[in-house]
N, C-alpha and C. Protein backbone atom coordinates (compact mmCIF):
# COMPACT_ATOMS: atom_id res chain seq x y z
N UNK A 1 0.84 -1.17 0.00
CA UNK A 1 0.00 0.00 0.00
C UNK A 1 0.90 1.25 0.00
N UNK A 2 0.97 2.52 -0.45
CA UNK A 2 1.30 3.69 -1.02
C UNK A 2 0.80 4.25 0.14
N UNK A 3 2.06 4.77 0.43
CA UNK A 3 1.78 6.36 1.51
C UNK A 3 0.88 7.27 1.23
N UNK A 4 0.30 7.40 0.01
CA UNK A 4 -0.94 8.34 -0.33
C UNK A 4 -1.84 7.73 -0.26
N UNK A 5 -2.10 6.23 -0.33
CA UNK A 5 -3.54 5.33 -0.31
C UNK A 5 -3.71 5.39 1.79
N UNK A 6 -2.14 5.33 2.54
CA UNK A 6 -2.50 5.48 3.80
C UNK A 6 -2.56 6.11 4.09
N UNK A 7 -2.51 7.87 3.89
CA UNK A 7 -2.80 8.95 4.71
C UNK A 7 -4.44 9.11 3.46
N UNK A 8 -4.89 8.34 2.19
CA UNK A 8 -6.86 8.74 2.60
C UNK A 8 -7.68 8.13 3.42
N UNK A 9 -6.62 6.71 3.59
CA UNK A 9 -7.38 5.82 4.62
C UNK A 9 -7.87 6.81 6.21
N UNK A 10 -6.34 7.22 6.68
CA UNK A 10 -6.54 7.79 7.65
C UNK A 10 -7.26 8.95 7.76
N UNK A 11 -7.21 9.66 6.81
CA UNK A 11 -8.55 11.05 6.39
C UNK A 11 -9.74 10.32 6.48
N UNK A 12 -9.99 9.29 5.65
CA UNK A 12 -11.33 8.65 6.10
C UNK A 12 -11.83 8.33 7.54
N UNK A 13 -10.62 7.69 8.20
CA UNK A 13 -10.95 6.61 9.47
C UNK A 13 -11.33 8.57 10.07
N UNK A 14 -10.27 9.16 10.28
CA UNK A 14 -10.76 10.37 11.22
C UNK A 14 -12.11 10.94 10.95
N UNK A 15 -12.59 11.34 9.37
CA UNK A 15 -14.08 11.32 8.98
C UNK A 15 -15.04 10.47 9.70
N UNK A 16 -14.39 9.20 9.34
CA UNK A 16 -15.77 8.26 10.16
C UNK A 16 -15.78 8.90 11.80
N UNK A 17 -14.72 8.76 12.53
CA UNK A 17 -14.92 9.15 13.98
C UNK A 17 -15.58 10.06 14.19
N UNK A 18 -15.35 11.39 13.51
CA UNK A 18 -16.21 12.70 13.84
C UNK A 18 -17.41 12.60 13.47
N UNK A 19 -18.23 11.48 12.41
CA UNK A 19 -19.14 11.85 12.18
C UNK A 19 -20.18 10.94 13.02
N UNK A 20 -19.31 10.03 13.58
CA UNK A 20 -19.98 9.48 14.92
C UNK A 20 -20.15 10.04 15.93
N UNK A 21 -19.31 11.14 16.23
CA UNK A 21 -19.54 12.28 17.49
C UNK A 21 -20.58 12.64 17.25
N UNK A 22 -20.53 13.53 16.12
CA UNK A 22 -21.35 14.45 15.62
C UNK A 22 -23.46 13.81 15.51
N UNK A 23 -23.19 12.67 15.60
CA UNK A 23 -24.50 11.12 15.24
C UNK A 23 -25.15 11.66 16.75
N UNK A 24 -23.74 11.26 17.78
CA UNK A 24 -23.94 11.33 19.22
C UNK A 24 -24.70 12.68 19.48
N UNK A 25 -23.93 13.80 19.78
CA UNK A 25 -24.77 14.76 19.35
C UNK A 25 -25.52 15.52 19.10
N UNK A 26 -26.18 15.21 18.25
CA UNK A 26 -27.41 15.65 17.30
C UNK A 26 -28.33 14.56 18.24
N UNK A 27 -28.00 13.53 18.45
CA UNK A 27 -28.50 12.78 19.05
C UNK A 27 -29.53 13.11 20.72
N UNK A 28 -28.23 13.17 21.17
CA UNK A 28 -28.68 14.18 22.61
C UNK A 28 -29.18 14.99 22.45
N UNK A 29 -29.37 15.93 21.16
CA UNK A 29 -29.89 17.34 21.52
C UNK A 29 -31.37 16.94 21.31
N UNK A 30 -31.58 15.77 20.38
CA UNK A 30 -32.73 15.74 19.76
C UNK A 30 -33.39 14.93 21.01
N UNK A 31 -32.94 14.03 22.19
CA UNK A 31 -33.38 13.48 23.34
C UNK A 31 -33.78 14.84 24.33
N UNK A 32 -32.86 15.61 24.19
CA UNK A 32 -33.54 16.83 25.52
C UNK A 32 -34.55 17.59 24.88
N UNK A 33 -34.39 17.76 23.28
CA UNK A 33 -35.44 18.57 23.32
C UNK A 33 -36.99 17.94 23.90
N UNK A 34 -37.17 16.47 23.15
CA UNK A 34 -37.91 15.16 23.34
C UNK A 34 -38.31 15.90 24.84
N UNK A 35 -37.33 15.65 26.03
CA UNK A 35 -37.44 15.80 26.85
C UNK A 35 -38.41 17.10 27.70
N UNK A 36 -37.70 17.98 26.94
CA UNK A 36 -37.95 19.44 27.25
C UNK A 36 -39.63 19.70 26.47
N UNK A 37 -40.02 19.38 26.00
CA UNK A 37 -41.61 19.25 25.83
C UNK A 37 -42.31 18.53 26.60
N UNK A 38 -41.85 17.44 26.71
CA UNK A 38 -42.44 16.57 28.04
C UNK A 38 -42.90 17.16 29.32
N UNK A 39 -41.59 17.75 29.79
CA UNK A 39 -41.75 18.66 30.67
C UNK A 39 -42.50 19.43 30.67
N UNK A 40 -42.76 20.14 29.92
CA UNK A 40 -43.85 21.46 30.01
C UNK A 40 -44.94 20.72 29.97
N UNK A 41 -45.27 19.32 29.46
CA UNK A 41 -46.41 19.21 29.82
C UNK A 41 -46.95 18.60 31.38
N UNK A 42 -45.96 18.93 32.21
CA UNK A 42 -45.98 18.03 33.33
C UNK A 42 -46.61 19.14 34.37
N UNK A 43 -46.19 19.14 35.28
CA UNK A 43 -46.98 19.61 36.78
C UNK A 43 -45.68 20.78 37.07
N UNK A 44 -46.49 22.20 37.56
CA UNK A 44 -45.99 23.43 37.77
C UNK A 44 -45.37 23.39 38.90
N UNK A 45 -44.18 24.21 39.14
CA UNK A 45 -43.80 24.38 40.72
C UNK A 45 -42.20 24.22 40.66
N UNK A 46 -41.32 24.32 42.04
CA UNK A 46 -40.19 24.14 42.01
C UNK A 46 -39.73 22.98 41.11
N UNK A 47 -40.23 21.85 41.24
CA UNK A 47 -39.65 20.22 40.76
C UNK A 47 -39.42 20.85 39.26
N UNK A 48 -40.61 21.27 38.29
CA UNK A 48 -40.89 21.36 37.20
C UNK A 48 -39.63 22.42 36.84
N UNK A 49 -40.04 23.55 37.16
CA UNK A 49 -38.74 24.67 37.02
C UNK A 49 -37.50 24.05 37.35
N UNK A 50 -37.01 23.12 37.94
CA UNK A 50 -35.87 22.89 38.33
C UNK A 50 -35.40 21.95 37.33
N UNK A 51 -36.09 20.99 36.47
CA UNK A 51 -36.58 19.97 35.76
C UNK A 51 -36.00 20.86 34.09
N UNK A 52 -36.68 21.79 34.04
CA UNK A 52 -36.32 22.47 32.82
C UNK A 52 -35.43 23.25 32.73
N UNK A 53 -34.79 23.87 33.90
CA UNK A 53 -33.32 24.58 34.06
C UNK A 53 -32.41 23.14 33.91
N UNK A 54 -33.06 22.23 34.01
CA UNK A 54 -31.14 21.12 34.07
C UNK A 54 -31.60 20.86 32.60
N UNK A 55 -32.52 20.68 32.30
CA UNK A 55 -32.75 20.21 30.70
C UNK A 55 -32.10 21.18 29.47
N UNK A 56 -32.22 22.42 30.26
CA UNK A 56 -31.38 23.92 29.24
C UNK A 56 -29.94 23.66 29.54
N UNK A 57 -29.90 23.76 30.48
CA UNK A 57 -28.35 23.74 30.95
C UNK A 57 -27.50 21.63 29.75
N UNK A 58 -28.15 21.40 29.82
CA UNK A 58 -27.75 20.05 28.96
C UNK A 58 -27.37 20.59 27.76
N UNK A 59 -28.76 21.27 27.00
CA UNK A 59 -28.56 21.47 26.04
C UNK A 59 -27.61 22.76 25.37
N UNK A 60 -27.86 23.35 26.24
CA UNK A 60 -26.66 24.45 25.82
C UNK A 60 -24.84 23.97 25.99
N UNK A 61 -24.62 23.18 26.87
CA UNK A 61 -23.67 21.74 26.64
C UNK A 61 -23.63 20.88 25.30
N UNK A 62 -24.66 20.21 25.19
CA UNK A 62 -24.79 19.92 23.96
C UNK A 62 -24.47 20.76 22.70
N UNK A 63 -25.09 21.86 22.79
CA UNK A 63 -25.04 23.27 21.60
C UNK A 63 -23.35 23.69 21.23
N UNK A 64 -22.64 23.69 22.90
CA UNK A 64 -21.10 23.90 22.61
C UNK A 64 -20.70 22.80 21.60
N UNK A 65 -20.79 21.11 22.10
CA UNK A 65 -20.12 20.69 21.59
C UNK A 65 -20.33 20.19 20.48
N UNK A 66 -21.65 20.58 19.67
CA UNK A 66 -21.80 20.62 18.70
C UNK A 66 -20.79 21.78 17.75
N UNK A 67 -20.99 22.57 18.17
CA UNK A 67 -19.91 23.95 17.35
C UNK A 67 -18.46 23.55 17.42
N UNK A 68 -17.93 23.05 18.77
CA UNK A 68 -16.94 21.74 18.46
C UNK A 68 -16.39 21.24 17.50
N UNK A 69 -17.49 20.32 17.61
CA UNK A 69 -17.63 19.18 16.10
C UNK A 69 -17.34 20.05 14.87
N UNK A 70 -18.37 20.70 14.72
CA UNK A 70 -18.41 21.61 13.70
C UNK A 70 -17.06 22.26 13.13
N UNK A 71 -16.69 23.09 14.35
CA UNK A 71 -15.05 23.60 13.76
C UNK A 71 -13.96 22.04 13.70
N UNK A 72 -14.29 21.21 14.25
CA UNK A 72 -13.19 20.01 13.88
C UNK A 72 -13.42 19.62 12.70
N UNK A 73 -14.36 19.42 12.17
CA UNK A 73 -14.97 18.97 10.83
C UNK A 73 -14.42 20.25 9.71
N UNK A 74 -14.27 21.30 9.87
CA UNK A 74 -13.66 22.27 9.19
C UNK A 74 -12.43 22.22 9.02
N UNK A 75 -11.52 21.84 10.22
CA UNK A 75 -10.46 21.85 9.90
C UNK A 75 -9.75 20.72 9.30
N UNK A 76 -10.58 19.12 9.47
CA UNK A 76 -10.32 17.47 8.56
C UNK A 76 -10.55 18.30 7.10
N UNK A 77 -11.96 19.33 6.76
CA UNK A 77 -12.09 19.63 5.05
C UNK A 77 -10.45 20.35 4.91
N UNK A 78 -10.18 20.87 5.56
CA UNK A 78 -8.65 21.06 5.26
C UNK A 78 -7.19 20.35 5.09
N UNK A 79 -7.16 19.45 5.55
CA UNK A 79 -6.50 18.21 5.50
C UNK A 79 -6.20 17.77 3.66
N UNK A 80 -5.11 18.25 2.83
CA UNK A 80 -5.24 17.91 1.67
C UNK A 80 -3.79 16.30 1.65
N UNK A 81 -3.98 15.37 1.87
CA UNK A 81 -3.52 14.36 1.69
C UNK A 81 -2.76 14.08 0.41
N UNK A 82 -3.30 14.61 -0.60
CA UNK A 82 -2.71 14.32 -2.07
C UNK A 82 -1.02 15.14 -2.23
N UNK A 83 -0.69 15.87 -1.56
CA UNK A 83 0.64 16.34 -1.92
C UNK A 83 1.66 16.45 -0.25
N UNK A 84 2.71 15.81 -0.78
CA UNK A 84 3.15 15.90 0.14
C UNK A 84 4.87 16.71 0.05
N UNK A 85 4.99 17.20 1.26
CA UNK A 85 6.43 17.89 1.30
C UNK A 85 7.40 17.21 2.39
N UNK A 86 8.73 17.93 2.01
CA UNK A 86 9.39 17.69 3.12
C UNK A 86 9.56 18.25 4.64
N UNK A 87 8.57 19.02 4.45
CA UNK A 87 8.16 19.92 5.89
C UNK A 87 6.76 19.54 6.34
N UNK A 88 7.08 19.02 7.56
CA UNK A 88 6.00 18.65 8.10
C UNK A 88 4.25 19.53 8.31
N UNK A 89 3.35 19.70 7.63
CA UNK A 89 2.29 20.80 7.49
C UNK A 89 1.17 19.70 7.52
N UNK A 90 -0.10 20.57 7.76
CA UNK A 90 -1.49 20.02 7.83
C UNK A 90 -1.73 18.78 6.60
N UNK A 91 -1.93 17.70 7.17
CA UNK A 91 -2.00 16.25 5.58
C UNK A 91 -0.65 15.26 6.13
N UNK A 92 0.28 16.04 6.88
CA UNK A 92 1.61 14.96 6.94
C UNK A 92 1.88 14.40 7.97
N UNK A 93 2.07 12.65 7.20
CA UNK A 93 2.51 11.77 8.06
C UNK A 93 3.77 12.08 8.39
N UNK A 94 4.40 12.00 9.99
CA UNK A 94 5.45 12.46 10.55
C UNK A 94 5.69 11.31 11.49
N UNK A 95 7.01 10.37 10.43
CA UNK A 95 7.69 9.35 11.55
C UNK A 95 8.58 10.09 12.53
N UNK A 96 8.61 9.61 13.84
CA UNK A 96 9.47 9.53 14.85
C UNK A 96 9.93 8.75 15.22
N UNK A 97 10.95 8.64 16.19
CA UNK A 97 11.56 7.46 16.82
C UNK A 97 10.82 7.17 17.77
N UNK A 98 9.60 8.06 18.01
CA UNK A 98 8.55 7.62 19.36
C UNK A 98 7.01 7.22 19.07
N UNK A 99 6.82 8.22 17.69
CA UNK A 99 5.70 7.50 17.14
C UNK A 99 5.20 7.90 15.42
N UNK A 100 4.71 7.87 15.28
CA UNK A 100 3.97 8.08 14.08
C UNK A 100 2.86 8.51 13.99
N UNK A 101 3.02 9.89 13.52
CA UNK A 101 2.20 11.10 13.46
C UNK A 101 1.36 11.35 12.35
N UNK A 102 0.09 11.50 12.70
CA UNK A 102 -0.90 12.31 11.07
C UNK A 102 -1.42 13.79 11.62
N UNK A 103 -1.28 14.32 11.06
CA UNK A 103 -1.23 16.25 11.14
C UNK A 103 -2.47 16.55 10.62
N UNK A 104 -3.12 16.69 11.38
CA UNK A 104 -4.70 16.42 11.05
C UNK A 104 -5.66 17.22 12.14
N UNK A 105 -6.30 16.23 12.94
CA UNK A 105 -7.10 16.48 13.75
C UNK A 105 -6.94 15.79 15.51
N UNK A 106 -7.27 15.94 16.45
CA UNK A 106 -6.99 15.37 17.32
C UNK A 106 -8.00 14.23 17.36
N UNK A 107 -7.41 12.96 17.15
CA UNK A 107 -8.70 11.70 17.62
C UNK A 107 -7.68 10.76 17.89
N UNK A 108 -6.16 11.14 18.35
CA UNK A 108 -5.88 9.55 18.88
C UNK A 108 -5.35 8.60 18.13
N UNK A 109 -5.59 7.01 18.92
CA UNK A 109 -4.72 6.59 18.32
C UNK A 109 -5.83 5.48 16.54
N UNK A 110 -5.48 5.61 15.48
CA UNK A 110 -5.95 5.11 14.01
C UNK A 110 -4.65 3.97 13.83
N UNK A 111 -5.22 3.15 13.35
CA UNK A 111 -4.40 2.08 12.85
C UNK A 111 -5.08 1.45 11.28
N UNK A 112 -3.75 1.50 10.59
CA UNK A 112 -3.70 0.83 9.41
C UNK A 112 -2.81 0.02 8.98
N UNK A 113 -3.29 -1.42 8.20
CA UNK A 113 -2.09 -2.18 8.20
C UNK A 113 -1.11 -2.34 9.54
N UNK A 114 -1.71 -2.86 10.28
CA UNK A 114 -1.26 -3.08 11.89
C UNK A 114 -0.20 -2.08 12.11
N UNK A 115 0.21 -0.68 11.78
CA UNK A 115 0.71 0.58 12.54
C UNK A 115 -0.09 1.40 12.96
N UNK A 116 0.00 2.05 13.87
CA UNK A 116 -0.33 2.77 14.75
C UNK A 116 -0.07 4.49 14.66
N UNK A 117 -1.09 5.17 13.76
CA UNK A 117 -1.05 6.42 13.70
C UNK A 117 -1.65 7.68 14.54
N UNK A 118 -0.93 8.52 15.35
CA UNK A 118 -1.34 8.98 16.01
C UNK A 118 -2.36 10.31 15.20
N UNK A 119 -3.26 10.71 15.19
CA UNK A 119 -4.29 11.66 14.72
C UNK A 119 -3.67 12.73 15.52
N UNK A 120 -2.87 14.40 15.36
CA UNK A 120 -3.32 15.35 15.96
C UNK A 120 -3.19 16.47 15.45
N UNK A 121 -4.12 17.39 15.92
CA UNK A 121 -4.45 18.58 15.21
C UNK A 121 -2.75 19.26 15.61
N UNK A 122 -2.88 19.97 14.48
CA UNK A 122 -1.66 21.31 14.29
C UNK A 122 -1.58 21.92 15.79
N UNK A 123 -2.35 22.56 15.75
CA UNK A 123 -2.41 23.34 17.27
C UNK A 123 -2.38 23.08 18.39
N UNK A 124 -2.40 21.62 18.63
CA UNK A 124 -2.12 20.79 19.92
C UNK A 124 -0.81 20.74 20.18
N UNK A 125 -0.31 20.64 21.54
CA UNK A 125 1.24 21.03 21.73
C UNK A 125 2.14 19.77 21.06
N UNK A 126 1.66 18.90 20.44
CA UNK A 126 2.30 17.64 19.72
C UNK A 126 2.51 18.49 18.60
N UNK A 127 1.81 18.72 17.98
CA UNK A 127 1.18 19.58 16.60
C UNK A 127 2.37 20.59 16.57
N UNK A 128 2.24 21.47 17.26
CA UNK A 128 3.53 22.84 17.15
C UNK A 128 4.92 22.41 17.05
N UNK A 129 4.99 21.35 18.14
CA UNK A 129 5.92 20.98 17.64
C UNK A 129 6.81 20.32 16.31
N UNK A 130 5.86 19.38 15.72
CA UNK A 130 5.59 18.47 14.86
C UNK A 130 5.91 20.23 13.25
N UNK A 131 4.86 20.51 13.57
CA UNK A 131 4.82 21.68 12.39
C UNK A 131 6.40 21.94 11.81
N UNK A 132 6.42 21.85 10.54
CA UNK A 132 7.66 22.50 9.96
C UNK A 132 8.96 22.12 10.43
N UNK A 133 9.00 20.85 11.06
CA UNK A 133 9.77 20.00 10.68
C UNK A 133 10.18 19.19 9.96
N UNK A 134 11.64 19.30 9.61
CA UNK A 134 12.04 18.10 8.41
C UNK A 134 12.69 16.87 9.15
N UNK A 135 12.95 15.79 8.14
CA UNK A 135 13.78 14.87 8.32
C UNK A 135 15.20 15.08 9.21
N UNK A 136 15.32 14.48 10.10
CA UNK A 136 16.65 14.74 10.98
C UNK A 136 16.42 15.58 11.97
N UNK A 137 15.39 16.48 12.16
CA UNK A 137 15.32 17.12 12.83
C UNK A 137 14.93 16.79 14.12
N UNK A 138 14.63 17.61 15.73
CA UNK A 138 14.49 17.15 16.62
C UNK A 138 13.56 17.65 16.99
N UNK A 139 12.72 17.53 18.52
CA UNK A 139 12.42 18.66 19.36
C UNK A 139 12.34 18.01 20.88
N UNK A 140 12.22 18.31 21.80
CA UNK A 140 11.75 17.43 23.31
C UNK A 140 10.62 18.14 23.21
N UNK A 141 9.37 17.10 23.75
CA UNK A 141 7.99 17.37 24.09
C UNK A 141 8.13 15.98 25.17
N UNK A 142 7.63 16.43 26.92
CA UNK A 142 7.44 16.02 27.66
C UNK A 142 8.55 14.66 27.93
N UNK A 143 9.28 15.60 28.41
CA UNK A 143 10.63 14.88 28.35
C UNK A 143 11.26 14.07 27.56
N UNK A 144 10.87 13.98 26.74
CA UNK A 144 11.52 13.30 25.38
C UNK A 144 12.27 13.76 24.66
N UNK A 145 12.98 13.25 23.66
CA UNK A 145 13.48 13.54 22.67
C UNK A 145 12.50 12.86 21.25
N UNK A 146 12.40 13.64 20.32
CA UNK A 146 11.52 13.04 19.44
C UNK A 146 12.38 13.36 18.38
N UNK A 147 13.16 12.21 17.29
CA UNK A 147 13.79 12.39 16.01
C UNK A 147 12.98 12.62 15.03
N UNK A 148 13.19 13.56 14.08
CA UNK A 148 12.00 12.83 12.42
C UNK A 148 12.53 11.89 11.95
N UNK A 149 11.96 10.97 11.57
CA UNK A 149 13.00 9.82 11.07
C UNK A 149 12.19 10.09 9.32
N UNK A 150 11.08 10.53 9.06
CA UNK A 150 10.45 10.67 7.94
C UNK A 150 9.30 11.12 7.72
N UNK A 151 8.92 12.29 7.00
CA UNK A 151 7.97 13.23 6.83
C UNK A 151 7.18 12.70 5.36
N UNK A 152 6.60 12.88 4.95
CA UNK A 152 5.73 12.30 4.13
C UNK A 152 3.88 12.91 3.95
């Protein structure tokens, strides 16, 4: 398999994950609202008022991490996989001597062809580091030493 067939795999696998968050979700919001009608049709008084303040308070939880999702899903449509450089940027797989990096989004650990690719967004302190590095190069993140052994 071709280093470009494994970083669409991994654009995909991270697609599928978010759009299972995102399932989740939509999911919950669509249970409290469920909920939050119920309620009003129920019996007046402290219980009831107290009943529909935790049901808002959910959903406005819910509402964040929907916008979440939303900006994570913006930044995977950014993710262009098809070209790659010798400087590590948004799309690049980044070997180390500690692990193996996709410059992407934060979801962890993806596996293809039994290796183990770590998913993380640019802006995560893995990410900054990772950014605009080449081959040979170094950095320490959390007491480590991390080599590039290969950018891609």
């Amino acid at each position: 398999m071709t280093i470009l067939e494994i970083k669409f795999i991994l654009q995909q696998r991270c697609s599928d994950l978010i759009s299972v968050r995102l399932d989740s979700i939509q999911k919950t919001i669509k249970d409290i609202e469920i909920s939050l009608k119920e309620e009003s049709k129920g019996t007046s008084g402290d219980k009831h008022h107290t009943g529909r303040a935790m049901l808002q308070i959910e959903r406005e939880k819910a509402g964040n991490q929907l916008r979440e999702i939303e900006k994570v899903m913006r930044q995977l449509d950014k993710v262009n996989v098809e070209n790659s450089s010798e400087v590590a940027r948004l799309g690049s797989v980044v070997e180390t001597n500690q692990a193996i990096f996709f410059l992407s989004i934060s979801v962890g650990k993806l596996e293809v062809n039994d290796t183990i690719y770590l998913g993380v967004a640019p802006n995560s302190p893995i990410g900054l580091n990772l950014l605009g590095k080449k081959k040979g190069e170094q950095f320490n993140f959390n007491s480590r030493v991390y080599k590039i052994v290969e950018v891609v």
